[in-house]
Every structure is written in C-alpha cells, then in structure tokens.
N, C-alpha and C. Protein backbone atom coordinates (compact mmCIF):
# COMPACT_ATOMS: atom_id res chain seq x y z
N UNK A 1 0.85 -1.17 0.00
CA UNK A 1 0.00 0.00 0.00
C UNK A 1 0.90 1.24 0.00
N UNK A 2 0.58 2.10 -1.10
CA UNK A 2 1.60 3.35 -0.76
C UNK A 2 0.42 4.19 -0.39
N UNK A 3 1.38 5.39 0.07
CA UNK A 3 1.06 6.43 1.13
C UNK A 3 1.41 7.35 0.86
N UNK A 4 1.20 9.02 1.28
CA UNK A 4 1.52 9.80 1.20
C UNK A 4 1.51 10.79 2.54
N UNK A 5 2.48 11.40 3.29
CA UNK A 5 2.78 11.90 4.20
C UNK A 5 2.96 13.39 4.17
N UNK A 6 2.52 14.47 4.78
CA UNK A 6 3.01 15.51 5.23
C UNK A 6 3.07 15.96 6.26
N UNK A 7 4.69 16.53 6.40
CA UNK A 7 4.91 16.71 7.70
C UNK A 7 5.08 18.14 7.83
N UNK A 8 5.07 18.79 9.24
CA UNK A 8 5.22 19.96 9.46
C UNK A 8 5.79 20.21 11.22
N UNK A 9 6.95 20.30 11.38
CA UNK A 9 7.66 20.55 12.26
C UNK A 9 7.91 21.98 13.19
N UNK A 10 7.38 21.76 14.19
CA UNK A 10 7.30 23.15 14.70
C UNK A 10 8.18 22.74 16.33
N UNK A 11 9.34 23.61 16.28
CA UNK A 11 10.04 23.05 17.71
C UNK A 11 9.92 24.02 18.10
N UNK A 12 9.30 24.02 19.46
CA UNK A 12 9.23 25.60 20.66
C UNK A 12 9.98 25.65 21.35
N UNK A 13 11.38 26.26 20.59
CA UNK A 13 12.75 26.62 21.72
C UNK A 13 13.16 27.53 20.59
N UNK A 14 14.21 28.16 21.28
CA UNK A 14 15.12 29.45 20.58
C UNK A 14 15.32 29.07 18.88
N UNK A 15 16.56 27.90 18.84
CA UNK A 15 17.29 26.93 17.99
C UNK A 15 16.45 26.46 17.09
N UNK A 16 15.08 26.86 16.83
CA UNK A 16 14.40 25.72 16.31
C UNK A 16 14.67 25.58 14.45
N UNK A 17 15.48 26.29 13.86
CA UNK A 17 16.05 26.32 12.74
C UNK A 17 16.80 25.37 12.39
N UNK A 18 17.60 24.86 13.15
CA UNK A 18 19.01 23.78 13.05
C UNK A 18 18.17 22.56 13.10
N UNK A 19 17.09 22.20 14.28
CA UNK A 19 16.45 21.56 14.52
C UNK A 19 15.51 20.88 13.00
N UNK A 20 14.56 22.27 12.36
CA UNK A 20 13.77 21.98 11.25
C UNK A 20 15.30 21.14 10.10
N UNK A 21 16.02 21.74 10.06
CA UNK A 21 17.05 21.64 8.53
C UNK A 21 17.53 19.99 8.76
N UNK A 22 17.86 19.76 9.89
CA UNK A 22 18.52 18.59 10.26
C UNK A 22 17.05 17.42 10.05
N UNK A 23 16.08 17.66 10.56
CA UNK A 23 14.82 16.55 10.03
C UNK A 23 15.03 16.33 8.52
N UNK A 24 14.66 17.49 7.90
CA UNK A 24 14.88 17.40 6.28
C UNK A 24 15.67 17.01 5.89
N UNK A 25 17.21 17.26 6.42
CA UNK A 25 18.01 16.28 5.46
C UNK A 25 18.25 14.83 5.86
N UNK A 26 17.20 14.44 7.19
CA UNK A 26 17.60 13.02 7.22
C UNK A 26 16.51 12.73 6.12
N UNK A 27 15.34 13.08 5.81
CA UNK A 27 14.14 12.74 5.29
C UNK A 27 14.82 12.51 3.64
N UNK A 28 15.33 13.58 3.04
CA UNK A 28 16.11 13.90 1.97
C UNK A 28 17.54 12.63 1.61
N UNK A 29 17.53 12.16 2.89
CA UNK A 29 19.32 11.14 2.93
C UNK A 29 17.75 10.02 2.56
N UNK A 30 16.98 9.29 2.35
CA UNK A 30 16.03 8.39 2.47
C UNK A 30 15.80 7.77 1.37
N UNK A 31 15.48 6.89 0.91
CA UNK A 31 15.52 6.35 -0.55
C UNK A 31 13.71 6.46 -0.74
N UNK A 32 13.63 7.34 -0.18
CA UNK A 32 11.82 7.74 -0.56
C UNK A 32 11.78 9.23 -1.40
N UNK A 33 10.51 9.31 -2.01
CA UNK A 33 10.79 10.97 -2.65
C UNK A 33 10.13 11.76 -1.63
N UNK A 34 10.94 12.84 -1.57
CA UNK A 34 10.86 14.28 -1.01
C UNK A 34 10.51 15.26 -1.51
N UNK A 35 9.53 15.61 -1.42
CA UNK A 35 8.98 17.08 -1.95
C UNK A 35 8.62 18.28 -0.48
N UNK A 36 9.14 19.21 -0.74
CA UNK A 36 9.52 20.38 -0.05
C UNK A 36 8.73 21.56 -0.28
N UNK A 37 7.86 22.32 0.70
CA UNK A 37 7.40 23.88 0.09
C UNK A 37 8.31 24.77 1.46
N UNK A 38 7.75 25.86 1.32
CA UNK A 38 7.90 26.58 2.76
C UNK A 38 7.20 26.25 3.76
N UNK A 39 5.90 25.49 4.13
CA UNK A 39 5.37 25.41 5.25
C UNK A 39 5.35 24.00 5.15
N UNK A 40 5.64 22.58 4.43
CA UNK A 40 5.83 22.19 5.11
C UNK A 40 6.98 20.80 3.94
N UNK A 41 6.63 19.57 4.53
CA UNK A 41 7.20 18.69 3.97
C UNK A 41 6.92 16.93 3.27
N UNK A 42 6.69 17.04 2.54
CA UNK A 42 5.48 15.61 2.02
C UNK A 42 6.40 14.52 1.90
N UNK A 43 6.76 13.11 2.17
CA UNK A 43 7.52 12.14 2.44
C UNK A 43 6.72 11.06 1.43
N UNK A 44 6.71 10.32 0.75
CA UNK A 44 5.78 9.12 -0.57
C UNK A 44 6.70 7.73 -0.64
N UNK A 45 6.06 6.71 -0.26
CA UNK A 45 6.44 5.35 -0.51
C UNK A 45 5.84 4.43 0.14
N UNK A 46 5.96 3.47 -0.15
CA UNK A 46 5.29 1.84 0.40
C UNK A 46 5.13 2.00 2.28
N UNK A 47 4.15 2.00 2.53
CA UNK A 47 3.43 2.36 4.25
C UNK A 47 4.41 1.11 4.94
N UNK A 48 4.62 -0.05 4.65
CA UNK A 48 5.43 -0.53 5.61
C UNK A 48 7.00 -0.90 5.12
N UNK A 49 7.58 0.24 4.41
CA UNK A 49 8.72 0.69 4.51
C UNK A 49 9.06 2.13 4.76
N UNK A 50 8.03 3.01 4.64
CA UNK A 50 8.34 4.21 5.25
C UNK A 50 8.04 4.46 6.34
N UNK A 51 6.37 3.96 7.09
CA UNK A 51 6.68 4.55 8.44
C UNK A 51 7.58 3.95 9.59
N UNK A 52 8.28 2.77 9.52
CA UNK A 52 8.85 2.30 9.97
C UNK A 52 10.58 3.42 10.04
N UNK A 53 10.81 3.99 8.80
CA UNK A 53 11.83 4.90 8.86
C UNK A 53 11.34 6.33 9.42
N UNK A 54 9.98 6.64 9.39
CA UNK A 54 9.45 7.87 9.72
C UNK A 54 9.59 7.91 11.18
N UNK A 55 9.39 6.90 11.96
CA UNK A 55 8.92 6.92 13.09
C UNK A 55 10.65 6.68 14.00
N UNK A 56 11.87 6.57 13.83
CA UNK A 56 13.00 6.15 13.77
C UNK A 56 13.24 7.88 13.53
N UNK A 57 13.19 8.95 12.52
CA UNK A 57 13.78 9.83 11.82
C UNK A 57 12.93 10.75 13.39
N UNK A 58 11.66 10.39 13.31
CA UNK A 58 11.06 11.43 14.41
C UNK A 58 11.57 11.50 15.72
N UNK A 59 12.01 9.95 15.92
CA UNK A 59 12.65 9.81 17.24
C UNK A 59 13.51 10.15 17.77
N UNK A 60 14.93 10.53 16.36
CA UNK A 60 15.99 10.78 16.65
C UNK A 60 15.60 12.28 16.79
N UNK A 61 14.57 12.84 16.12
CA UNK A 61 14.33 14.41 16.12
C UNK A 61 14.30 14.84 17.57
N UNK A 62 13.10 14.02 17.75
CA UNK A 62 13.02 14.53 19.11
C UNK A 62 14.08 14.49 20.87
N UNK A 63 14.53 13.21 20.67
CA UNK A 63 15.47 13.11 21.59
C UNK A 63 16.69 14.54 21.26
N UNK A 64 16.92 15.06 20.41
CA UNK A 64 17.56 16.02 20.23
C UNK A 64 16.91 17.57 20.78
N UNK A 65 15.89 17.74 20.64
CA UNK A 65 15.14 18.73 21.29
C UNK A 65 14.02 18.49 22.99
N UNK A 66 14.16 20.02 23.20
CA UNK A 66 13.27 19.81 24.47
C UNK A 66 11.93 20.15 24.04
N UNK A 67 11.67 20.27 22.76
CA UNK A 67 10.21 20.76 23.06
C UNK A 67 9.36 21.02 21.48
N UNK A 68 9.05 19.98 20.81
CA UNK A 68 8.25 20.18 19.45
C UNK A 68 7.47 19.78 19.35
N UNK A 69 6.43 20.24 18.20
CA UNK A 69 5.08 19.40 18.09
C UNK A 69 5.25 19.52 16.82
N UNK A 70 5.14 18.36 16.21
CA UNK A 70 5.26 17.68 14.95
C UNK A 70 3.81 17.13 14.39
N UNK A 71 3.63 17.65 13.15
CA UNK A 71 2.02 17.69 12.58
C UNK A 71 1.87 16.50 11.50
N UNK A 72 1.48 15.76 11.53
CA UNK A 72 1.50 14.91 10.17
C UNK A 72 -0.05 14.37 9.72
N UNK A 73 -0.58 14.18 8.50
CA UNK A 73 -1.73 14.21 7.82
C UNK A 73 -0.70 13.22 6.55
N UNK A 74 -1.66 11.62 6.97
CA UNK A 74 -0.93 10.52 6.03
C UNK A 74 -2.64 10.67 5.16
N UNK A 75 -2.04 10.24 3.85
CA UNK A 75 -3.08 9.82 2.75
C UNK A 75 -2.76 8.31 2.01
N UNK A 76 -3.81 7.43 1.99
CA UNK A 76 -3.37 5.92 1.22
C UNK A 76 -3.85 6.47 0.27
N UNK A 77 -2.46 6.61 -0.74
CA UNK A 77 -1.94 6.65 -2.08
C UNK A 77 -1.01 7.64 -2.04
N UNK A 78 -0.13 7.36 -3.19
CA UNK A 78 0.81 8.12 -3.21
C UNK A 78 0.52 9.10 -4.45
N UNK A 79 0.75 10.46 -4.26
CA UNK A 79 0.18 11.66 -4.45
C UNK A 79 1.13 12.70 -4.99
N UNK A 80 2.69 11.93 -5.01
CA UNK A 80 3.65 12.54 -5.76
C UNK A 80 4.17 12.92 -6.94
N UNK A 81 3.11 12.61 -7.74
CA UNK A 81 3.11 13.08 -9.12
C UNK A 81 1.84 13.68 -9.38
N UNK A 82 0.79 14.43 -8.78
CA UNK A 82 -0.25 14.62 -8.49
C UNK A 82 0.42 16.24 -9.27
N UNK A 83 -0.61 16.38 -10.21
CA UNK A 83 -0.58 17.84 -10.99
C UNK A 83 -2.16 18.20 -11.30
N UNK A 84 -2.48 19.53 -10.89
CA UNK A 84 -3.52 19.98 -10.55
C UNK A 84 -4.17 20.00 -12.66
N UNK A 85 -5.95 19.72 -12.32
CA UNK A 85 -5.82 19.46 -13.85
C UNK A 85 -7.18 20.65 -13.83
N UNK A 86 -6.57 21.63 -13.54
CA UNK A 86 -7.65 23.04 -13.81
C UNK A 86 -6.90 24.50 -14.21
C-alpha cells in the first residue's frame, strides 16, 4: 500500500532552525521521494517501509530537542506526481 505523508515541524525553543534543517536532510538522505514547500514537507512510498523509517527519523528528532510538536496528515496513495488538472 503506498502512502503519502506531510509533515510539518514546529520546535518551541530558541534553535528551532538547526532543529527543522537537520529533520529534512535526514528525510532527503532516504531512498523515498521528497517534496519540499515553505510550510511544510510531504515524504511518498510503500506504508510498511516508510513509516517504519518515519517513526526512527522522528525519534531521533526529538530526543535532540526539548520541546516540538510535529504535525502529520498521512493519505493511502501516493500523491507525488499529483498535478492539478484546472
């Protein structure tokens, strides 16, 4: 079953810049596709090979910080080639 993920990272401390960049490029180091805007970050591949790395990438996030809330909205199907037809 593929999936489609977006994430949106919000850490409530000073630092929270180093914090956002360092999620993304583990997400980006991932043999899944990455698509990127300014607000947030969409993650696409097979549900029991990605959240198994999602949930591993969040963990390490967080043990690194004191204080984030991390937003995610999954969709079954993958939605990464999805081009608006209007």
């Amino acid at each position: 079953m593929e999936v489609s993920i977006e994430l949106t990272m919000s850490p409530l401390q000073d630092d929270f810049e180093s914090h956002i960049i360092d999620f993304i490029k583990e997400l980006r180091a991932s043999p899944f596709k990455v698509l990127e805007n300014p607000l947030s970050t969409q993650i696409f591949g097979p549900y029991n090979k990605l959240m198994p790395f999602l949930t591993q990438a969040i963990e390490n996030s967080l043990s690194r910080q004191d204080a984030v809330l991390i937003y995610m909205k999954l969709v079954k199907s993958n939605r990464a080639d999805y081009h608006p037809h209007f």
